[in-house]
N, C-alpha and C. Protein backbone atom coordinates (compact mmCIF):
# COMPACT_ATOMS: atom_id res chain seq x y z
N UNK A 1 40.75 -2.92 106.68
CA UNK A 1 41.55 -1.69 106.55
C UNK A 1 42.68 -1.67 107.56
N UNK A 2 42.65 -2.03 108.72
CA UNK A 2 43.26 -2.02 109.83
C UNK A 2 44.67 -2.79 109.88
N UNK A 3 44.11 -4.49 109.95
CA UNK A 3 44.83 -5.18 109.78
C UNK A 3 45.85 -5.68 108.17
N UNK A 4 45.64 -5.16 107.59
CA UNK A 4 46.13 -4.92 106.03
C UNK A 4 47.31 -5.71 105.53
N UNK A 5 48.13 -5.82 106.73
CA UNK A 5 49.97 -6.39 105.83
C UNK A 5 50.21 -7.76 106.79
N UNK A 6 51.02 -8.46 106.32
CA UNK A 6 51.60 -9.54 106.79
C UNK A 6 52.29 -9.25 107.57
N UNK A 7 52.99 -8.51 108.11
CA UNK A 7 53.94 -8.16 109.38
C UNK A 7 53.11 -7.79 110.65
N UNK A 8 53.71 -7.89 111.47
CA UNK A 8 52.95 -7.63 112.77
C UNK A 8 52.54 -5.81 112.60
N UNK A 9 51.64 -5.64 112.77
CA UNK A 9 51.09 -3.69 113.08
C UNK A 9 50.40 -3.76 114.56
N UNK A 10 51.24 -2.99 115.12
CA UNK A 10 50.99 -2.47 116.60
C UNK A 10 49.79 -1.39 116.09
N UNK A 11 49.12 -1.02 118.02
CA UNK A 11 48.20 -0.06 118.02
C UNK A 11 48.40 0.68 118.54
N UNK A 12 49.06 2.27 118.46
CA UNK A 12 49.23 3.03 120.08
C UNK A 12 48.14 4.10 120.14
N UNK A 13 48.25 4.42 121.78
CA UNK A 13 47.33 5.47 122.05
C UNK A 13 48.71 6.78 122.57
N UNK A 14 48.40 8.03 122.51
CA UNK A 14 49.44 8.95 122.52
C UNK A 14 48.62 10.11 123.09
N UNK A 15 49.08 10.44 124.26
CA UNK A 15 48.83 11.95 124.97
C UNK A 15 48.38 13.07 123.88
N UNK A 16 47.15 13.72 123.90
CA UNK A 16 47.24 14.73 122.80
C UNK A 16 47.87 16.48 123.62
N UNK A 17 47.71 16.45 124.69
CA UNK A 17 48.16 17.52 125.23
C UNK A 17 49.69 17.40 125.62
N UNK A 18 50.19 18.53 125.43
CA UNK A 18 51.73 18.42 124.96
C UNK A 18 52.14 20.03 125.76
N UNK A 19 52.89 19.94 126.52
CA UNK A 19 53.38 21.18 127.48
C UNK A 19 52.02 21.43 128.12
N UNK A 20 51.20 21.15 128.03
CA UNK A 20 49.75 21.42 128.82
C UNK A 20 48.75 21.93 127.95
N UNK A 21 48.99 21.71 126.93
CA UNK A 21 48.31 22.43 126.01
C UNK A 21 47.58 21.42 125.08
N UNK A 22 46.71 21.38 124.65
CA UNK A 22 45.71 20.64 123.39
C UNK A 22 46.00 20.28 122.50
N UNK A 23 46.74 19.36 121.65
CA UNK A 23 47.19 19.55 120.22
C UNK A 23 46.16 19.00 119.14
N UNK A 24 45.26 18.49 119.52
CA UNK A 24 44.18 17.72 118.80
C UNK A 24 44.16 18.69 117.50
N UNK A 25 43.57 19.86 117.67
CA UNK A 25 43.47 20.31 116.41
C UNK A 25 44.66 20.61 115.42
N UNK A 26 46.08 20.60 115.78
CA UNK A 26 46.96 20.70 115.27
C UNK A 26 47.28 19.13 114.38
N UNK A 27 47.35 18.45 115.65
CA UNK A 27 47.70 17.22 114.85
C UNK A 27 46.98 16.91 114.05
N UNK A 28 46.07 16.81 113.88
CA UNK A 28 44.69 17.08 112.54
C UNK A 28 45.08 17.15 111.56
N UNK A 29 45.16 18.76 111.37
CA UNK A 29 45.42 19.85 110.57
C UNK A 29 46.99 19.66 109.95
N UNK A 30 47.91 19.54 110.92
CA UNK A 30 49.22 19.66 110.10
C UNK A 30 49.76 17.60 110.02
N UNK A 31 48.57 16.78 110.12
CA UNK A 31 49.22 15.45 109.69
C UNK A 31 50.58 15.06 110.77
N UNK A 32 50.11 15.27 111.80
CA UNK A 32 51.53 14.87 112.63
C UNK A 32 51.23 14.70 114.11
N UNK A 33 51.91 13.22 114.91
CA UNK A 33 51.88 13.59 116.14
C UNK A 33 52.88 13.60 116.96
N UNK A 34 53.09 14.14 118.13
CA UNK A 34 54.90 14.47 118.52
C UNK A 34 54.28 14.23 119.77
N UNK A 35 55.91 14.77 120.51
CA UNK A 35 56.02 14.77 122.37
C UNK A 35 56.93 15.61 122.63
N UNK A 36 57.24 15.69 123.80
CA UNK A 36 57.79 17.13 124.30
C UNK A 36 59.59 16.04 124.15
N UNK A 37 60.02 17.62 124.76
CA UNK A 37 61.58 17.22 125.09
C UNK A 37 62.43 17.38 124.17
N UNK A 38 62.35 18.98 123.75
CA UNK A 38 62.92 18.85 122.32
C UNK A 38 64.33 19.68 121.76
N UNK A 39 64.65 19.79 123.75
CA UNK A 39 66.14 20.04 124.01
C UNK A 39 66.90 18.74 123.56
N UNK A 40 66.15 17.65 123.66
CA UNK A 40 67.58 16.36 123.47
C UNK A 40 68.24 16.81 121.94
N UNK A 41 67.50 17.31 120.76
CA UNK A 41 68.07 17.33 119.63
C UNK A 41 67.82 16.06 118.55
N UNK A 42 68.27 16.19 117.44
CA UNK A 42 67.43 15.12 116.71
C UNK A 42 68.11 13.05 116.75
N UNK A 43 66.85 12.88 117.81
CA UNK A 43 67.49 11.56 118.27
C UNK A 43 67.63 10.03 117.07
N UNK A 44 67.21 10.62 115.62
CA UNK A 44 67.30 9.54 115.05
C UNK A 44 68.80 9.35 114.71
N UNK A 45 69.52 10.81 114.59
CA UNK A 45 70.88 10.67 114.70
C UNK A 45 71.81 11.14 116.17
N UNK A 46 71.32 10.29 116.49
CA UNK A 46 72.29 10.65 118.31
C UNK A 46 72.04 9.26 119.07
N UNK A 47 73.20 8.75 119.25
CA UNK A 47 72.94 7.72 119.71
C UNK A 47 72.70 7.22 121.31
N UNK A 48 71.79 6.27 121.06
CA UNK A 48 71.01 6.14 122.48
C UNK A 48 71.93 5.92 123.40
N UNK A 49 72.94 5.96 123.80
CA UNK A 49 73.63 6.23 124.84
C UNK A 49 73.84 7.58 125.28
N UNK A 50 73.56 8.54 124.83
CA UNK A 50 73.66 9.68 124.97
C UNK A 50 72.09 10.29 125.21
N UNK A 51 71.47 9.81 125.00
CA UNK A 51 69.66 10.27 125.47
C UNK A 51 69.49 11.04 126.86
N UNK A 52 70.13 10.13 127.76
CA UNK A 52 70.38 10.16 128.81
C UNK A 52 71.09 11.61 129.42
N UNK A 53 72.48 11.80 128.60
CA UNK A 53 73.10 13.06 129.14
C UNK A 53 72.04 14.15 128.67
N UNK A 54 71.88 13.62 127.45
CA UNK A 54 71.18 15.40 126.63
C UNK A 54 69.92 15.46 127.88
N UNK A 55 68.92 14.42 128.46
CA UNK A 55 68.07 14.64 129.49
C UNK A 55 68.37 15.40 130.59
N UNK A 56 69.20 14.87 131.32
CA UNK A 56 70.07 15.59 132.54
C UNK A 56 70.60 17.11 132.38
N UNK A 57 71.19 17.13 131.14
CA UNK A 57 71.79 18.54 131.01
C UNK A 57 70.54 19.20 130.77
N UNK A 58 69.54 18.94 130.04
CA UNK A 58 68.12 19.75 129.32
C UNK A 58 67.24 19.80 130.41
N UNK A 59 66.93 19.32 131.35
CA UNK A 59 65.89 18.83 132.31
C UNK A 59 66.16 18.70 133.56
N UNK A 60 67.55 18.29 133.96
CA UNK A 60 67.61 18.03 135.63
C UNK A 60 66.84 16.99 135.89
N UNK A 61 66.20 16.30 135.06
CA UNK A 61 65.39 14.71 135.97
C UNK A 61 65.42 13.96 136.71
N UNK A 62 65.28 14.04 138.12
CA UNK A 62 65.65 12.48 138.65
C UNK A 62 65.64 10.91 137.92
N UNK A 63 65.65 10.43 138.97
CA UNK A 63 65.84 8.73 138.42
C UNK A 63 64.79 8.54 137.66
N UNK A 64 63.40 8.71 138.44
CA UNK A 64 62.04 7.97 137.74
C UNK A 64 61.81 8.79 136.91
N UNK A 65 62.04 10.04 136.48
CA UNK A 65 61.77 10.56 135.70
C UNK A 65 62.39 10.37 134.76
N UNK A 66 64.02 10.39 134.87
CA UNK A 66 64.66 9.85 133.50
C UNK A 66 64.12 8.65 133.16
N UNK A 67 64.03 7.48 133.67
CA UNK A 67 64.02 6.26 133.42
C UNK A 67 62.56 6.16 132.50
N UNK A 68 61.36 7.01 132.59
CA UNK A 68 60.38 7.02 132.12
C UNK A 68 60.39 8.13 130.80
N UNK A 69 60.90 8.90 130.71
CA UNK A 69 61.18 9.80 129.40
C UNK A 69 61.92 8.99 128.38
N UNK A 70 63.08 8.13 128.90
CA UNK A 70 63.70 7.63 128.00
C UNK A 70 62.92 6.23 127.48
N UNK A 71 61.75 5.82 128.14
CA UNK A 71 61.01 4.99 127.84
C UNK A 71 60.21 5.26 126.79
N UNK A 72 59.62 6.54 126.93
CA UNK A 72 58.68 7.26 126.24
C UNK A 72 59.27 7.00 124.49
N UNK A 73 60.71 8.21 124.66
CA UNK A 73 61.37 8.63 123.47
C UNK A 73 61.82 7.10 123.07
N UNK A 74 62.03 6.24 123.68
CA UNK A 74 62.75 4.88 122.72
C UNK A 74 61.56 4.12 122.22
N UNK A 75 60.37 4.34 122.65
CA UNK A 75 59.46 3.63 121.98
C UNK A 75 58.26 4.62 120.73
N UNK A 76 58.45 5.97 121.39
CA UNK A 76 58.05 6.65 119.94
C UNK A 76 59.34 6.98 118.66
N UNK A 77 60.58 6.89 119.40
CA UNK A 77 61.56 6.80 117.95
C UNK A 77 62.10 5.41 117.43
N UNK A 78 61.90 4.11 117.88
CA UNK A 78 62.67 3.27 117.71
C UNK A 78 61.50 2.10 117.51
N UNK A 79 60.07 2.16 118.70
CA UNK A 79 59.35 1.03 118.47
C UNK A 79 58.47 1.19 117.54
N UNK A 80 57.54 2.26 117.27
CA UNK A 80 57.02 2.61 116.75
C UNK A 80 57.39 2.64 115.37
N UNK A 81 56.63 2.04 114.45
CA UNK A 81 56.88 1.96 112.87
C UNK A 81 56.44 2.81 111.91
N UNK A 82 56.72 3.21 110.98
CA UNK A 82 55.80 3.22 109.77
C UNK A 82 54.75 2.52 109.30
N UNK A 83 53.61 2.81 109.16
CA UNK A 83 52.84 1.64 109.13
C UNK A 83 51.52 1.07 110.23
N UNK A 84 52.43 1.49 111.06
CA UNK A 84 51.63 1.32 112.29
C UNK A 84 50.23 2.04 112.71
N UNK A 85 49.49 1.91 113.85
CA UNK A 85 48.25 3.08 113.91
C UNK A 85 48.48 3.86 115.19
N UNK A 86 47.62 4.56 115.15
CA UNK A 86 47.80 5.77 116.36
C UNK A 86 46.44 6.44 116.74
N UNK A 87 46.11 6.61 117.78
CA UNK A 87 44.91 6.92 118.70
C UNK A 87 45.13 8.38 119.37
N UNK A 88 44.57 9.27 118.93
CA UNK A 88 44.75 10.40 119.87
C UNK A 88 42.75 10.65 120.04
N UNK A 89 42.26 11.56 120.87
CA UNK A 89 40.90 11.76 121.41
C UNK A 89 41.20 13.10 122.11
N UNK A 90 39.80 13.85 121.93
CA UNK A 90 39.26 14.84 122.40
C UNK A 90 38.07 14.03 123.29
N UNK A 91 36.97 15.43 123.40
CA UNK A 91 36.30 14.84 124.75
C UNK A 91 34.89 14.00 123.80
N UNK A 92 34.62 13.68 122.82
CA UNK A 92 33.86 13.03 122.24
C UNK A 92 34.68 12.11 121.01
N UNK A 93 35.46 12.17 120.26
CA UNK A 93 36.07 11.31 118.99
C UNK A 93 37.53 10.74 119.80
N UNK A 94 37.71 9.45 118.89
CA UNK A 94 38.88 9.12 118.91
C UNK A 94 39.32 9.03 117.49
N UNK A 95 40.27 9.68 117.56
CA UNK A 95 40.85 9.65 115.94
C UNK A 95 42.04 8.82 115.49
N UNK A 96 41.65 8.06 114.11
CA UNK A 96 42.70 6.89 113.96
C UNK A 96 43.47 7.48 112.88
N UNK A 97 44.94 7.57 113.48
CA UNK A 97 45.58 7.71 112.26
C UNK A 97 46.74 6.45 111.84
N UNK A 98 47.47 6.25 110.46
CA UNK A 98 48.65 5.28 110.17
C UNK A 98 49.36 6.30 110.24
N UNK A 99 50.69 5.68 111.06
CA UNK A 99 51.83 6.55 111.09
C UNK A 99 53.12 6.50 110.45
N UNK A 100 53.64 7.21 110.06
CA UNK A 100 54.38 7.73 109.24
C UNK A 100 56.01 7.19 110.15
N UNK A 101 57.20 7.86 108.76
CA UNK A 101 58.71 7.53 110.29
C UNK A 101 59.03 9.33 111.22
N UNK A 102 59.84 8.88 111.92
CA UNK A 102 60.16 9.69 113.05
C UNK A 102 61.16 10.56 111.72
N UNK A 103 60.76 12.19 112.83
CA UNK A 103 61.32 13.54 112.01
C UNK A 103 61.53 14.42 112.90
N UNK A 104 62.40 15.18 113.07
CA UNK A 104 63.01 16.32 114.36
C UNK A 104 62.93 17.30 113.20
N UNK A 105 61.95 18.44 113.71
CA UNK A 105 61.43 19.45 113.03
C UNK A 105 61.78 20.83 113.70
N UNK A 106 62.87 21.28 114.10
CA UNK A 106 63.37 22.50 114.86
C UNK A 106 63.05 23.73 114.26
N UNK A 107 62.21 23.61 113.11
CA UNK A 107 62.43 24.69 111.82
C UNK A 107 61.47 26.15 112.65
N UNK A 108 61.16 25.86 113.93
CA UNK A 108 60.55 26.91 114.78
C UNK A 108 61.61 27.22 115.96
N UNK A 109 62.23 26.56 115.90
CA UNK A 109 62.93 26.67 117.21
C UNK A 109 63.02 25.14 118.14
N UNK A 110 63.42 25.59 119.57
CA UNK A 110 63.21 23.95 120.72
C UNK A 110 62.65 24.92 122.02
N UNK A 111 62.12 25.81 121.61
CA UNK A 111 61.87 26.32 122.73
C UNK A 111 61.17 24.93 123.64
N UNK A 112 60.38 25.52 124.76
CA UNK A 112 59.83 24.25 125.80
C UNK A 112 58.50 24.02 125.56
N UNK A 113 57.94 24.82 124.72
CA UNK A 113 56.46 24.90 123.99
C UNK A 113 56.17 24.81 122.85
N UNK A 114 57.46 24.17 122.31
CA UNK A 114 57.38 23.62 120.48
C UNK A 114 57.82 22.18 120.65
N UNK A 115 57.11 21.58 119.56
CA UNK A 115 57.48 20.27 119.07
C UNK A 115 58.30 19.81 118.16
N UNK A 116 59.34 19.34 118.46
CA UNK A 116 60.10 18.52 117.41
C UNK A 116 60.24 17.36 117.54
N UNK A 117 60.15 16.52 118.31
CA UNK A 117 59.93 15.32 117.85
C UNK A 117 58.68 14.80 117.42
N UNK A 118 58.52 14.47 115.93
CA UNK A 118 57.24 14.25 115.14
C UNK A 118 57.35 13.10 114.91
N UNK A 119 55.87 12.31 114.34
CA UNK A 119 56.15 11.13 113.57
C UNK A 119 54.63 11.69 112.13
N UNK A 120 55.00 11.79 110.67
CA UNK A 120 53.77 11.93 110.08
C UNK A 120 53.11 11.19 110.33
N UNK A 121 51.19 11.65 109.77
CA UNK A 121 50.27 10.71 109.81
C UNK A 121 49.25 10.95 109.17
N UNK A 122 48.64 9.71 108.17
CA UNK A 122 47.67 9.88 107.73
C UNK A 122 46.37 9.58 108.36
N UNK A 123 45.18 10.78 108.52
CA UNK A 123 44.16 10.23 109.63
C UNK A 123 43.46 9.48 108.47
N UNK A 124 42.64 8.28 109.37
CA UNK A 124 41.96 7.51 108.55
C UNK A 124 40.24 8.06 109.12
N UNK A 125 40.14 8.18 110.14
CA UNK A 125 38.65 8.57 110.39
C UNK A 125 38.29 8.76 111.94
N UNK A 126 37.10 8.82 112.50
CA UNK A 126 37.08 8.72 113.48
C UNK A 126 36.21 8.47 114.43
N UNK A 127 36.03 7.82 115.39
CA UNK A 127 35.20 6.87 116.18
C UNK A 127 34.64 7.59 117.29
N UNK A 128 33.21 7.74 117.71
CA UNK A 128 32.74 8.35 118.87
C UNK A 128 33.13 7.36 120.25
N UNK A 129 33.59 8.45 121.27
CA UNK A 129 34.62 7.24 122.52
C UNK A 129 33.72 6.55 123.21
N UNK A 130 32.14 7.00 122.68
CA UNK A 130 31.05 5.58 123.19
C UNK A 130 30.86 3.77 122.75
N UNK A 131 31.89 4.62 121.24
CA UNK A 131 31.24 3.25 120.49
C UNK A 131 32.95 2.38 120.95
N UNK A 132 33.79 2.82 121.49
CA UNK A 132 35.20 1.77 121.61
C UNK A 132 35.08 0.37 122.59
N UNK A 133 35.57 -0.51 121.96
CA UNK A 133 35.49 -1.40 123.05
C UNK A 133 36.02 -1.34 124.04
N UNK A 134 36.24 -2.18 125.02
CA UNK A 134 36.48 -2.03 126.51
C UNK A 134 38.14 -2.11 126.79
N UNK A 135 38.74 -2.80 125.46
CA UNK A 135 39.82 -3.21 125.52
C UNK A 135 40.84 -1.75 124.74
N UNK A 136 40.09 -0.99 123.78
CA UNK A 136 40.37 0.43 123.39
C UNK A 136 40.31 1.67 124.45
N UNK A 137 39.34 1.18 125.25
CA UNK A 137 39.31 2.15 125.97
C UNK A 137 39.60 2.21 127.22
N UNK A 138 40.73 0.93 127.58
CA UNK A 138 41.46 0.83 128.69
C UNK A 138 43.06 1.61 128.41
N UNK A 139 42.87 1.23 127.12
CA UNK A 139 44.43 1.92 126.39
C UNK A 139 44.38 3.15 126.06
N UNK A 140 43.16 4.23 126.03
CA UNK A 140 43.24 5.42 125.95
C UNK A 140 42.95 6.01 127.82
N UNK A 141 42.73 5.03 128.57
CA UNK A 141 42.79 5.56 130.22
C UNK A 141 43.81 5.26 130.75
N UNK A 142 45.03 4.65 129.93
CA UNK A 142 46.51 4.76 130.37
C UNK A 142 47.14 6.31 130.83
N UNK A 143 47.46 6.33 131.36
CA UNK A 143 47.69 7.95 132.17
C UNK A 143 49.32 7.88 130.98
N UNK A 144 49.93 7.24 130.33
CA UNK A 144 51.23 7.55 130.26
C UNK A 144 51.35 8.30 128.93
N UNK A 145 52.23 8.49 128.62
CA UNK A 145 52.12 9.82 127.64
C UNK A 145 51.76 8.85 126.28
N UNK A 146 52.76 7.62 126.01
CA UNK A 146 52.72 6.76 124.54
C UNK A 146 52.73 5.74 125.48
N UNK A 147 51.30 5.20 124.61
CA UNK A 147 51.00 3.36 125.48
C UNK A 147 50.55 2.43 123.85
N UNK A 148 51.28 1.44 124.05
CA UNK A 148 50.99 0.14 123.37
C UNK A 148 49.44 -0.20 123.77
N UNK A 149 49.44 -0.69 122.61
CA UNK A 149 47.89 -1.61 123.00
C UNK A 149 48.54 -3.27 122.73
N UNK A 150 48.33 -3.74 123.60
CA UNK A 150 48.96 -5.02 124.37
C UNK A 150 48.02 -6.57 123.58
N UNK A 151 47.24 -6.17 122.53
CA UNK A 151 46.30 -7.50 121.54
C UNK A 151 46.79 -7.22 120.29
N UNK A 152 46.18 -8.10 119.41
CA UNK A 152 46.54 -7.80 118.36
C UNK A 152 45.93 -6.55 117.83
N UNK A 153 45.77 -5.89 116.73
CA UNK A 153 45.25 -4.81 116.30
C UNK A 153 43.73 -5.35 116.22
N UNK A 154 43.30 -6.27 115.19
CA UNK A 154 41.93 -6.83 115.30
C UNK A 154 40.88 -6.52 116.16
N UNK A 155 41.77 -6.81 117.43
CA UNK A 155 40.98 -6.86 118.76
C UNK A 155 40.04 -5.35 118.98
N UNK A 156 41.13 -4.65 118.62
CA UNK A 156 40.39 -3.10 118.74
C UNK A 156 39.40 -2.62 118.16
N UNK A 157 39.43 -3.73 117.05
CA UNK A 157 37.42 -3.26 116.44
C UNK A 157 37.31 -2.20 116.10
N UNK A 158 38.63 -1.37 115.22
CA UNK A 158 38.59 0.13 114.52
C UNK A 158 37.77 -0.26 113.17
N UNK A 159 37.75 -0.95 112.80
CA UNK A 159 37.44 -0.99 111.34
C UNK A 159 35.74 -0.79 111.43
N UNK A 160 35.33 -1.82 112.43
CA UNK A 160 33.78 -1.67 112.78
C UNK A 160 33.57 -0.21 112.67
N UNK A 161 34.08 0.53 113.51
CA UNK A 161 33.68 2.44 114.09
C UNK A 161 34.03 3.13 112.35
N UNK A 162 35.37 2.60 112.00
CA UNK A 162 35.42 3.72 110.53
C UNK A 162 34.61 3.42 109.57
N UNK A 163 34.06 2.23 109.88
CA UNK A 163 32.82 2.09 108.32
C UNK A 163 31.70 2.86 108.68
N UNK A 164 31.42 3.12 110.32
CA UNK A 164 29.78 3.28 110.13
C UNK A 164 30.10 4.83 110.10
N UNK A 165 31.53 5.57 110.47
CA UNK A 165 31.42 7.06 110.71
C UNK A 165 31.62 7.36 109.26
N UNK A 166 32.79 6.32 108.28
CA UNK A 166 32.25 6.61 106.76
C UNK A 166 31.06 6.70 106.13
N UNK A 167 30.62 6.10 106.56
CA UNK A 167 29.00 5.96 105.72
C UNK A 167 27.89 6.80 106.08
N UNK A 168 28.13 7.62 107.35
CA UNK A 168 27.56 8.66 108.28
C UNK A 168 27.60 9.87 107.53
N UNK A 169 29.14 10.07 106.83
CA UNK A 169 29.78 10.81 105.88
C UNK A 169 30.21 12.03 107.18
N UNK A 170 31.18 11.07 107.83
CA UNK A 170 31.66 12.05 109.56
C UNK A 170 33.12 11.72 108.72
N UNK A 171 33.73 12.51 108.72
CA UNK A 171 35.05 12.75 108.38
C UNK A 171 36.19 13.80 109.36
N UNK A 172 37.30 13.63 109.21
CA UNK A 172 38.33 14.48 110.09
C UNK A 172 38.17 16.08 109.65
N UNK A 173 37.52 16.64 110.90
CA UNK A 173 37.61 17.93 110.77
C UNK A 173 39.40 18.89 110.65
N UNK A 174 39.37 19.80 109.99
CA UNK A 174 39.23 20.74 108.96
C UNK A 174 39.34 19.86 107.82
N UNK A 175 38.86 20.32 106.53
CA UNK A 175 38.74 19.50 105.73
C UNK A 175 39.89 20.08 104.47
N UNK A 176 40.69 19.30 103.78
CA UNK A 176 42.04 20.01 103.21
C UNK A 176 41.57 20.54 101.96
N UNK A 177 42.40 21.77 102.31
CA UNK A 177 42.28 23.24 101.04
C UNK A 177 42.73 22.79 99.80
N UNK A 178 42.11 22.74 98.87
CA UNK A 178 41.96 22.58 97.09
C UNK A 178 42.08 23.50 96.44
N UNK A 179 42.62 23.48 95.42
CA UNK A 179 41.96 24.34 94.64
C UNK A 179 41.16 24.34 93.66
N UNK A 180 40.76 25.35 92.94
CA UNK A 180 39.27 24.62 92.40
C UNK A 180 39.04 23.99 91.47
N UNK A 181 40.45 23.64 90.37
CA UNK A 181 40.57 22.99 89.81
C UNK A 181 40.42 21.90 90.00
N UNK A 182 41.12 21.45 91.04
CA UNK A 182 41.43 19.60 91.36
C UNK A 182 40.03 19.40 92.48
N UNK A 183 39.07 19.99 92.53
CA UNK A 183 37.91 19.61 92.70
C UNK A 183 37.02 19.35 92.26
N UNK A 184 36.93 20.28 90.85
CA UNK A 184 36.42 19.76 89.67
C UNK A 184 36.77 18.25 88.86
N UNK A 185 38.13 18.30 89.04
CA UNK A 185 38.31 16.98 88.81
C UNK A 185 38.33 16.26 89.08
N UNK A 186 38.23 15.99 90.77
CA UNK A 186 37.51 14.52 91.06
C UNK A 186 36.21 14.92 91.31
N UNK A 187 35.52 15.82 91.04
CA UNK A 187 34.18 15.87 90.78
C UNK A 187 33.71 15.64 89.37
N UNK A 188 34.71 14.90 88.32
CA UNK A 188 34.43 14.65 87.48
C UNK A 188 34.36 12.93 86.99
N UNK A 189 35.48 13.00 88.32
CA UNK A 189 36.22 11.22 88.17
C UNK A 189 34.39 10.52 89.06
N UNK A 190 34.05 11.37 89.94
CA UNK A 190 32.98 10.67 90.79
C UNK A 190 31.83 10.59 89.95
N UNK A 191 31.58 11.52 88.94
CA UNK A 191 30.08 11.61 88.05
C UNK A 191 30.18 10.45 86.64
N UNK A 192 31.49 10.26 87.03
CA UNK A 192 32.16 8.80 85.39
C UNK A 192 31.63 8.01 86.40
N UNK A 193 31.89 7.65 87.65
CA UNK A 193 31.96 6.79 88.73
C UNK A 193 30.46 6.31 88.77
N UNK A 194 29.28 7.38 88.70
CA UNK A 194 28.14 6.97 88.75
C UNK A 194 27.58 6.13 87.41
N UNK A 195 28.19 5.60 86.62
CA UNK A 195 27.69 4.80 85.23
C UNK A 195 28.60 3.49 85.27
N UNK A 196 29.28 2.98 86.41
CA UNK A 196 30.39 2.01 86.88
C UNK A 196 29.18 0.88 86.42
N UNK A 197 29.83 -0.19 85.88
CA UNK A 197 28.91 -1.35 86.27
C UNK A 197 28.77 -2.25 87.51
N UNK A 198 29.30 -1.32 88.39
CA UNK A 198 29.89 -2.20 89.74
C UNK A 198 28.35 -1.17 90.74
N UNK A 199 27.63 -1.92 91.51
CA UNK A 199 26.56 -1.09 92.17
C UNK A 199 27.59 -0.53 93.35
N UNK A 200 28.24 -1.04 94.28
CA UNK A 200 28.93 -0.44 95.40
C UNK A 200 29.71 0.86 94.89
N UNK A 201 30.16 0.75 93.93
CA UNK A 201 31.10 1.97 93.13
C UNK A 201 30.22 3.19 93.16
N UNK A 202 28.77 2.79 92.50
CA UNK A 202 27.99 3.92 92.38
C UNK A 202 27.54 4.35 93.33
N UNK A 203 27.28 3.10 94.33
CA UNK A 203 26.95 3.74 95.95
C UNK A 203 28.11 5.19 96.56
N UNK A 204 28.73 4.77 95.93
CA UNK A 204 30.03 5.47 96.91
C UNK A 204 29.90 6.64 96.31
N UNK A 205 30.15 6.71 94.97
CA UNK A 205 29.94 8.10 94.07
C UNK A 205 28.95 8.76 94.56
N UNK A 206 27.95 8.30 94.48
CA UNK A 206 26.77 9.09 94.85
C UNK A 206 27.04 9.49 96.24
N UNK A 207 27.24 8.70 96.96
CA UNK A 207 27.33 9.10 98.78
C UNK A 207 28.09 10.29 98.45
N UNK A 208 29.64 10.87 97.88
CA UNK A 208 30.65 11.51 98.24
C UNK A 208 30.12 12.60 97.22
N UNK A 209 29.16 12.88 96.27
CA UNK A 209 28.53 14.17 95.66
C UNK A 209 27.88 14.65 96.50
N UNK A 210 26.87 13.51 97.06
CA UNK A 210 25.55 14.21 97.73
C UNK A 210 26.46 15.16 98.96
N UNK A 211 27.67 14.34 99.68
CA UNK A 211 28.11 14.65 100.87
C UNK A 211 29.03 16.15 100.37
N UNK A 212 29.19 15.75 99.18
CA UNK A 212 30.06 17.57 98.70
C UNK A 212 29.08 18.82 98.57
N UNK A 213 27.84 18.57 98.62
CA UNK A 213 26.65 19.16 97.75
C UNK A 213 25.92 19.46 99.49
N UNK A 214 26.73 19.28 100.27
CA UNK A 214 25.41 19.70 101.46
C UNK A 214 25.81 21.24 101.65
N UNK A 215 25.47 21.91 102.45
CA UNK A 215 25.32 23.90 102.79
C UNK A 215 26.03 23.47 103.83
C-alpha cells in the first residue's frame, strides 16, 4: 500500500499543534494538514524571492528564525508532493495519511490562529505509537515543525501497523456522514460481495457488515 508507484515517495512527520493549539481532530475531520504563517499570502503564486519580505514585514523574525520558517514553508510548498505520506500523532495513534497538492485557504480570514496554508489528505489508517519502529519514531521526536524521514518509505513498516489496525476494524475517528441512501448501497454492493467466488473478498465483506452492525 505504501510503497505503490515507481517514482520516489517521501515520508513526512508534521507538528499537529498549530498556534499552540491541537489540530489532530481537525485534520481528521476536515482531510487536511497545514502550518502557521498565513500573513505571507498564497505562496504557490508569490515568488520565492519574496517569502522572505512578506516574513519580515508579517513577523519581525530574526536571522534563525527566518532562515528556519522559510525552510519549513519551501519544503511543505515545493518539496512535498502529491502522492506522498504524512504522519501526524496524538498521545496514543499515529495517523497515516497520502497527501494531496498545496492550497491557501483564506476563506476564514489570516488572522494568527487560522490556517491557510493546507495540503489535502487522504487518511489511510492508523498505528498505535507502541507498535512504530525505532526509525518512525525518531522522525516523530524531531522537535521541528515538518521533518523528512531520511530511508526509503519501506523502512517505516506502515503497511505492517495498517493491516493489523484494518483487520482490528480500528479506523480514523469521526467516521464520514452519509446519507442513508448511499449506505444502503454499499450495504448492498458488500451482501453481492458475500457470494464472490474469491474467499478473501468474502472475508472482507463479512468483516465490514459485522463491523457496521456493532452498537
Amino acid at each position: 500500500m505504501i510503497e505503490r508507484k515507481a517514482v520516489l515517495v517521501n515520508l513526512y512527520h508534521i507538528q499537529s499543534s498549530v498556534y499552540g493549539v491541537n489540530r489532530v481532530k481537525s485534520f481528521l475531520e476536515e482531510h487536511f494538514i497545514g502550518i502557521a504563517w498565513s500573513g505571507t499570502g498564497d505562496l504557490e503564486h508569490t515568488p520565492p524571492e519574496l517569502w522572505k519580505e512578506k516574513l519580515v514585514e508579517h513577523y519581525g523574525f530574526d536571522e534563525w528564525e527566518l532562515a528556519n520558517t522559510l525552510a519549513t514553508l519551501h519544503m511543505f510548498v515545493n518539496l512535498m508532493q502529491d502522492g506522498d505520506y504524512v504522519l501526524i500523532n496524538d498521545d496514543e495513534w499515529t495517523y497515516v495519511g497520502d497527501i494531496g497538492d498545496y492550497y491557501y485557504d483564506d476563506s476564514a480570514g489570516t488572522e494568527e490562529d487560522l490556517i491557510c496554508h493546507r495540503r489535502g489528505v487522504t487518511w489511510l489508517g492508523r498505528i498505535p505509537l507502541a507498535e512504530l519502529n525505532d526509525k518512525v519514531q525518531a522522525l516523530q521526536k524531531d522537535s521541528s515543525i515538518l521533518a523528512k524521514f531520511d530511508y526509503p518509505v519501506s523502512l517505516a513498516e506502515l503497511d505492517r501497523g495498517l493491516a493489523v489496525t484494518a483487520a482490528s476494524g480500528a479506523v480514523i475517528p469521526p467516521p464520514v456522514e452519509l446519507d442513508e441512501a448511499t449506505i444502503q448501497a454499499a450495504l448492498h454492493v458488500l451482501r453481492e460481495a458475500l457470494h464472490s467466488e474469491e474467499e478473501e473478498l468474502r472475508i472482507r465483506a463479512a468483516t465490514a457488515i459485522l463491523q457496521y452492525a456493532k452498537p
